[in-house]
N, C-alpha and C. Protein backbone atom coordinates (compact mmCIF):
# COMPACT_ATOMS: atom_id res chain seq x y z
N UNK A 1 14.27 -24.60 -14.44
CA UNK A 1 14.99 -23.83 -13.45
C UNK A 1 14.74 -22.34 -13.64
N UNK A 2 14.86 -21.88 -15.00
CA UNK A 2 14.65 -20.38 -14.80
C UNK A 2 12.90 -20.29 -14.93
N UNK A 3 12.71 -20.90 -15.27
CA UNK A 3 10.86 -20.65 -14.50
C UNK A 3 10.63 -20.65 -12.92
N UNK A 4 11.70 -21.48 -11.73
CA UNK A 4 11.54 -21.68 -10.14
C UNK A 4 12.37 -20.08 -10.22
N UNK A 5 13.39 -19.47 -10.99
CA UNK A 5 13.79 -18.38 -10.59
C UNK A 5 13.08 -17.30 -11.06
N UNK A 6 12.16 -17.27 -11.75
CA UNK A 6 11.18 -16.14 -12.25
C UNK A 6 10.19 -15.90 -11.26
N UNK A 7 9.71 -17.35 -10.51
CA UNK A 7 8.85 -16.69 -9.63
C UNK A 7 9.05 -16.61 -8.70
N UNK A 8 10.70 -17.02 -7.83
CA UNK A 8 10.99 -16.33 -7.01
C UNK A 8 11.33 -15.03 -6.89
N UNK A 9 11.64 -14.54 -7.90
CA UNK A 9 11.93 -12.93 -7.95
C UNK A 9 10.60 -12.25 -7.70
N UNK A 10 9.59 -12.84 -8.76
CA UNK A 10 7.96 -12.00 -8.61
C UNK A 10 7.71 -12.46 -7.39
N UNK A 11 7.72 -13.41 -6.29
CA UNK A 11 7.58 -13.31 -5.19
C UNK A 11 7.87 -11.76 -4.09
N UNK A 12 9.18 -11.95 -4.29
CA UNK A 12 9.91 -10.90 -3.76
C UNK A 12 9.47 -9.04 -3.93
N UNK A 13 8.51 -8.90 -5.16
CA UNK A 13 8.43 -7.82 -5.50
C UNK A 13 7.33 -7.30 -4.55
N UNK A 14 7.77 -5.65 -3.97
CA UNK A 14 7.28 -4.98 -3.31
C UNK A 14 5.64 -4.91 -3.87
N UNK A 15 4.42 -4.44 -2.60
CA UNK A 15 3.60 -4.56 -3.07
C UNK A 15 2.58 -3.57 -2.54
N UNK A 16 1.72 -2.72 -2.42
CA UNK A 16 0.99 -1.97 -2.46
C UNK A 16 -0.19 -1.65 -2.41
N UNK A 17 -0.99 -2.08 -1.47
CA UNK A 17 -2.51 -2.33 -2.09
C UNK A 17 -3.06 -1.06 -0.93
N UNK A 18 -3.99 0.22 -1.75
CA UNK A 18 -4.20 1.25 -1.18
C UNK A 18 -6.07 1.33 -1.88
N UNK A 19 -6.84 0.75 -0.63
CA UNK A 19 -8.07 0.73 -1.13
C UNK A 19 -8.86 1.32 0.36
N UNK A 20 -10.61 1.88 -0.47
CA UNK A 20 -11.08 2.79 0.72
C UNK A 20 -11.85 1.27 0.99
N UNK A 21 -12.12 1.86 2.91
CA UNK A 21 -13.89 0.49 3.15
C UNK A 21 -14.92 0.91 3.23
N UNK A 22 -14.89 2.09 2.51
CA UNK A 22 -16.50 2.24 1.48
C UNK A 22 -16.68 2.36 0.23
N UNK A 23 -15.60 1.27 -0.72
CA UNK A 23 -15.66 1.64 -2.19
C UNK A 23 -16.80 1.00 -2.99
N UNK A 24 -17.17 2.18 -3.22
CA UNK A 24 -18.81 1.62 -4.08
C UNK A 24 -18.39 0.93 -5.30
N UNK A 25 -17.29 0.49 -5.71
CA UNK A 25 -17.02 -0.12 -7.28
C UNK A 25 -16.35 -1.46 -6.98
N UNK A 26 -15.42 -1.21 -5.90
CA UNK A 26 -14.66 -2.92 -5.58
C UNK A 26 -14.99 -2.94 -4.17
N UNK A 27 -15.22 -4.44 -3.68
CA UNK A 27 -15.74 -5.19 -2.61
C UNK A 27 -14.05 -4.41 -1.84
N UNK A 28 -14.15 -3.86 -0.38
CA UNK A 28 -13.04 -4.19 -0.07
C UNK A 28 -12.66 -5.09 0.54
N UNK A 29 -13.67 -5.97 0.95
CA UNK A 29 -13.34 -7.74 1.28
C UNK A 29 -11.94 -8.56 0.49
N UNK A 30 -12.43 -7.65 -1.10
CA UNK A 30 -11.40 -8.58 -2.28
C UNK A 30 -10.45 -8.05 -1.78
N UNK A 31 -9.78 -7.15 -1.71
CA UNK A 31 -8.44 -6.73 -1.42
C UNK A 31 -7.81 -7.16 0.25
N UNK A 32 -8.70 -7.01 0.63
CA UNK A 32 -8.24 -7.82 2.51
C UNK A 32 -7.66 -8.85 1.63
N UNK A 33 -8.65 -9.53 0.66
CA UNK A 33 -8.13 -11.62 0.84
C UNK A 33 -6.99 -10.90 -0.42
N UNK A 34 -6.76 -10.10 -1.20
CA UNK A 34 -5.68 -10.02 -2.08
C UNK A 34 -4.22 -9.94 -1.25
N UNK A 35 -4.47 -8.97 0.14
CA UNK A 35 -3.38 -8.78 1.05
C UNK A 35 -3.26 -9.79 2.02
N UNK A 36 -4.35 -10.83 2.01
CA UNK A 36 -3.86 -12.40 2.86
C UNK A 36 -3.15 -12.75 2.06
N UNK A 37 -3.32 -13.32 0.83
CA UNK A 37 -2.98 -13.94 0.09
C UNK A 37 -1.27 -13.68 -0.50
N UNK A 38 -0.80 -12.33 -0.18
CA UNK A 38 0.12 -11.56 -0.86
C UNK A 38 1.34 -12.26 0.18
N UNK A 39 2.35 -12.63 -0.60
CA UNK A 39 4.08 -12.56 -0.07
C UNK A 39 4.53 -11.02 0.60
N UNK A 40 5.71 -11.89 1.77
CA UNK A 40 5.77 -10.18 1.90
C UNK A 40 7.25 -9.85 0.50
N UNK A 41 7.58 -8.41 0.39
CA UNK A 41 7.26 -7.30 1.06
C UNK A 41 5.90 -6.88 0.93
N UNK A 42 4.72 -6.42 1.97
CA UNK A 42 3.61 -6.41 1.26
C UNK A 42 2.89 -5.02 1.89
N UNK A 43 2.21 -4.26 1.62
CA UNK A 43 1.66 -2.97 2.46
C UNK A 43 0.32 -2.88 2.35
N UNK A 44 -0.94 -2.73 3.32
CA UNK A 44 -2.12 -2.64 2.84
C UNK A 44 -2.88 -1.28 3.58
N UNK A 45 -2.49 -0.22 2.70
CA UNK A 45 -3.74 0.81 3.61
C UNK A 45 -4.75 1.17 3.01
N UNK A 46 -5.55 1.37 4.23
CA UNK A 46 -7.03 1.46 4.17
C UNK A 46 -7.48 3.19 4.44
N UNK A 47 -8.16 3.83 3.36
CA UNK A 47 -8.72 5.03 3.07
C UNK A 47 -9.49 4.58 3.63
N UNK A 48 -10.23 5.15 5.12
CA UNK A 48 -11.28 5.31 5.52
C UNK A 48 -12.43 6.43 4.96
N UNK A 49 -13.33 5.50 4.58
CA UNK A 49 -14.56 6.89 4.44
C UNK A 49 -14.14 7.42 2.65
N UNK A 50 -13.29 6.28 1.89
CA UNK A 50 -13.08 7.21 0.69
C UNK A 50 -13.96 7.14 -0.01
N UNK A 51 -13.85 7.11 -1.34
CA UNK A 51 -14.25 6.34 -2.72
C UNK A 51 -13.87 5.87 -3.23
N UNK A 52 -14.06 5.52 -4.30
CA UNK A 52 -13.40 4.57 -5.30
C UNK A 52 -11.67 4.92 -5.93
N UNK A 53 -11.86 6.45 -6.31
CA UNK A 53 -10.77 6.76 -7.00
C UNK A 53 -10.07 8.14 -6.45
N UNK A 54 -11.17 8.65 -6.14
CA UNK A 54 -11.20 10.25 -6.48
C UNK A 54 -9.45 11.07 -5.77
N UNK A 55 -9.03 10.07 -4.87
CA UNK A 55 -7.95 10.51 -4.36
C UNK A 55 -6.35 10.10 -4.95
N UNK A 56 -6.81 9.85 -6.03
CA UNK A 56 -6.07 9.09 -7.42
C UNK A 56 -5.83 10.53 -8.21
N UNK A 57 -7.41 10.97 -8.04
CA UNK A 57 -7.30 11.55 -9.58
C UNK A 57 -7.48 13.11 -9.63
N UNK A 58 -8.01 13.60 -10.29
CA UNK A 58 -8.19 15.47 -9.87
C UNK A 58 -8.85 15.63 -9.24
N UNK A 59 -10.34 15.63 -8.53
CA UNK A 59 -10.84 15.83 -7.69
C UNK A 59 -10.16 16.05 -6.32
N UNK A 60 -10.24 16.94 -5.76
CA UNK A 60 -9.58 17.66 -4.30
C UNK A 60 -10.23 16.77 -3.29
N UNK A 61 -9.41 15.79 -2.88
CA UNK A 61 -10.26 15.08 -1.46
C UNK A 61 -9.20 15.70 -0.09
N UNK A 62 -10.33 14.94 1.19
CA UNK A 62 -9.18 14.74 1.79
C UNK A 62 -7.66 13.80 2.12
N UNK A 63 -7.89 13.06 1.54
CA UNK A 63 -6.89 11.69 1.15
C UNK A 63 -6.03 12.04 -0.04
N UNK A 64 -5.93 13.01 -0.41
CA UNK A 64 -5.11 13.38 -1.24
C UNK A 64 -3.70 13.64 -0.86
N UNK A 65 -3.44 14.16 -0.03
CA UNK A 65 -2.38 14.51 0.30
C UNK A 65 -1.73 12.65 1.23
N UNK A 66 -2.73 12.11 1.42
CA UNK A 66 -2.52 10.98 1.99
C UNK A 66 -1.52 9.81 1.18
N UNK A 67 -2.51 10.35 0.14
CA UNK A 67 -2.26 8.91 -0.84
C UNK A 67 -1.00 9.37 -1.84
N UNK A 68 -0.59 10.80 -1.92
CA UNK A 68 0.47 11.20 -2.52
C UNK A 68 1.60 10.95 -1.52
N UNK A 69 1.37 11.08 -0.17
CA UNK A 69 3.32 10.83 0.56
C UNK A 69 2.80 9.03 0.51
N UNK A 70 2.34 8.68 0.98
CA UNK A 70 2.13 7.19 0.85
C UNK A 70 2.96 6.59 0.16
N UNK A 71 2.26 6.82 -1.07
CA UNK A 71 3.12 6.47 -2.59
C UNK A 71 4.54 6.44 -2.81
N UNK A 72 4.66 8.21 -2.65
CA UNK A 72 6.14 8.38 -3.09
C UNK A 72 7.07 7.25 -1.64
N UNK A 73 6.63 8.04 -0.73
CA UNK A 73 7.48 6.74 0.81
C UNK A 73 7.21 5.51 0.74
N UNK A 74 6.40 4.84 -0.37
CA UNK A 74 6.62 3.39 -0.60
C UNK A 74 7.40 3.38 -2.00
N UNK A 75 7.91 4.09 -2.76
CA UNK A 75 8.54 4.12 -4.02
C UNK A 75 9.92 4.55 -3.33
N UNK A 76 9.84 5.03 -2.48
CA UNK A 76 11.25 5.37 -1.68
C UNK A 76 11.92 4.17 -1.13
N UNK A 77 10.96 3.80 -0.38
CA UNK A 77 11.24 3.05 0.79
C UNK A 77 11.85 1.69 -0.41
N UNK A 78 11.14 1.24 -1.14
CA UNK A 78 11.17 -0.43 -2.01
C UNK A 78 12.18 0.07 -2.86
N UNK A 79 12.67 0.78 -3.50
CA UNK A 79 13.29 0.91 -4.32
C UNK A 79 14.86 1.39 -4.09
N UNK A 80 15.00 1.94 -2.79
CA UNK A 80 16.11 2.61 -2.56
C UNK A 80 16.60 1.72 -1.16
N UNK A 81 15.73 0.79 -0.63
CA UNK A 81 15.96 0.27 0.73
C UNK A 81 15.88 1.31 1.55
N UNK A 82 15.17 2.54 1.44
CA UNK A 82 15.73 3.87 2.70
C UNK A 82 14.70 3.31 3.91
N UNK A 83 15.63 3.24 4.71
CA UNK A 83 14.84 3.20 6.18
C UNK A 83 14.15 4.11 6.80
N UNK A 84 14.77 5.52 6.46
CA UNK A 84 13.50 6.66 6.90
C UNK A 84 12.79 6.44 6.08
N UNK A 85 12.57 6.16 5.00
CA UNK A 85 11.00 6.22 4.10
C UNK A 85 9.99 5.34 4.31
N UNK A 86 10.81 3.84 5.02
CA UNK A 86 10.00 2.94 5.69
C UNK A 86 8.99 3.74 6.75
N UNK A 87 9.51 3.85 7.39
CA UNK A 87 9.43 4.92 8.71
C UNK A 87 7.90 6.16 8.27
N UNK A 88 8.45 7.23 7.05
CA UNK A 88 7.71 7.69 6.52
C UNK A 88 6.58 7.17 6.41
N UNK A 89 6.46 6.37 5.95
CA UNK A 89 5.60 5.39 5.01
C UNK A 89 3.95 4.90 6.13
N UNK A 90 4.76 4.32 7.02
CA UNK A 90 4.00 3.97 8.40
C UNK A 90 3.40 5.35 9.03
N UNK A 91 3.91 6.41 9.30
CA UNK A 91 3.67 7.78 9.92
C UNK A 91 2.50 8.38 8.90
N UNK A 92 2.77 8.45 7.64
CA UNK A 92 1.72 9.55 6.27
C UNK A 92 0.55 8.09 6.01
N UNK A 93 1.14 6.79 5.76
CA UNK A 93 -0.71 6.28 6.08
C UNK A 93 -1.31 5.96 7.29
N UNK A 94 -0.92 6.43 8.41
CA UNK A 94 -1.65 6.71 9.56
C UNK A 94 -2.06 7.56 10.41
N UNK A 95 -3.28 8.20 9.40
CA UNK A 95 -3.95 9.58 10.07
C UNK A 95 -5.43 8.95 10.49
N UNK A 96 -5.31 9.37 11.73
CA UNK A 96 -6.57 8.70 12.60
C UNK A 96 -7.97 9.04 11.84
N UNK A 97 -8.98 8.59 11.65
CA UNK A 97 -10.36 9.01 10.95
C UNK A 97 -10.21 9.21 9.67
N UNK A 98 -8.63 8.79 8.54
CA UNK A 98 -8.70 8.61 7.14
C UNK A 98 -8.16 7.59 7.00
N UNK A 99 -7.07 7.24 7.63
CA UNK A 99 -6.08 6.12 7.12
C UNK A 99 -4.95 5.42 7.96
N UNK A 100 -5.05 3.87 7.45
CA UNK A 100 -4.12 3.08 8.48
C UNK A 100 -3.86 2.13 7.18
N UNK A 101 -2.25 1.96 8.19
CA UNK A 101 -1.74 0.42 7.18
C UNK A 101 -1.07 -0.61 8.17
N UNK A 102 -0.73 -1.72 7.73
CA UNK A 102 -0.82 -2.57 7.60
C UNK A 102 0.83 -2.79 6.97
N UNK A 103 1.15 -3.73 7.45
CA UNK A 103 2.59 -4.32 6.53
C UNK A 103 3.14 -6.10 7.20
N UNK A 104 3.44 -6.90 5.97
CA UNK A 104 4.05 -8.14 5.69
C UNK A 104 5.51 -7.21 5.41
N UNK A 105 6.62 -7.59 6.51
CA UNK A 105 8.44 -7.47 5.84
C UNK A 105 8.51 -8.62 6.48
N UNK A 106 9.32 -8.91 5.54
CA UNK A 106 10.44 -9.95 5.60
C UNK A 106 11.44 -9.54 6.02
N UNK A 107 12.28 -8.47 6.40
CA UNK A 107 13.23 -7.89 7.19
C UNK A 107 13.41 -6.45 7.27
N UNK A 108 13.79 -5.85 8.13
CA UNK A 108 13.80 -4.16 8.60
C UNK A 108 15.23 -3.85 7.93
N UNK A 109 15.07 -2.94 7.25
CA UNK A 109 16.39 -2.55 6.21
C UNK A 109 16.97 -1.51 7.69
């Protein structure tokens, strides 16, 4: 029994998958079938035109500023239930010619 309740909880856990569809290091095929495959709550945006990392890390891209409100408005949004951050969340990964998402809910907080 507490093994059927362990993975219903990891079911339940918010999820995140923020990959470019030109990453020269991972297929982004794998991550499409990682975000079929995913329970909701589930989010999948797509860095158009990125790289691999660089909007992760120090390098100055343009997806930088993308992938920083993204983040925090999905750390908002899953963690606090805030409905504007949902909101957020949908608006900062959808900038036309860098980035779009994608979302599995199971219900609108």
């Amino acid at each position: 029994m507490l093994v059927y309740a362990l993975r219903r909880l990891l079911l339940a856990v918010p999820l995140l998958i923020a990959h470019s569809d030109t990453d020269p290091t991972l297929p982004y095929s794998d991550a499409k079938e990682a975000f079929a495959a995913a329970k909701a709550p589930a989010w999948f945006m797509t860095l158009h035109g990125a790289s691999h990392a660089t909007q992760w890390e120090d390098d100055v891209t343009a997806f930088d500023h993308i992938a920083e409100r993204a983040t925090t408005d999905f750390w908002d949004a899953t963690l606090d239930q805030n409905a504007q951050a949902f909101a957020r969340l949908q608006r900062d990964a959808t900038v036309p010619g860098l980035s779009s998402i994608v979302a599995k809910r199971t219900t609108t907080p």
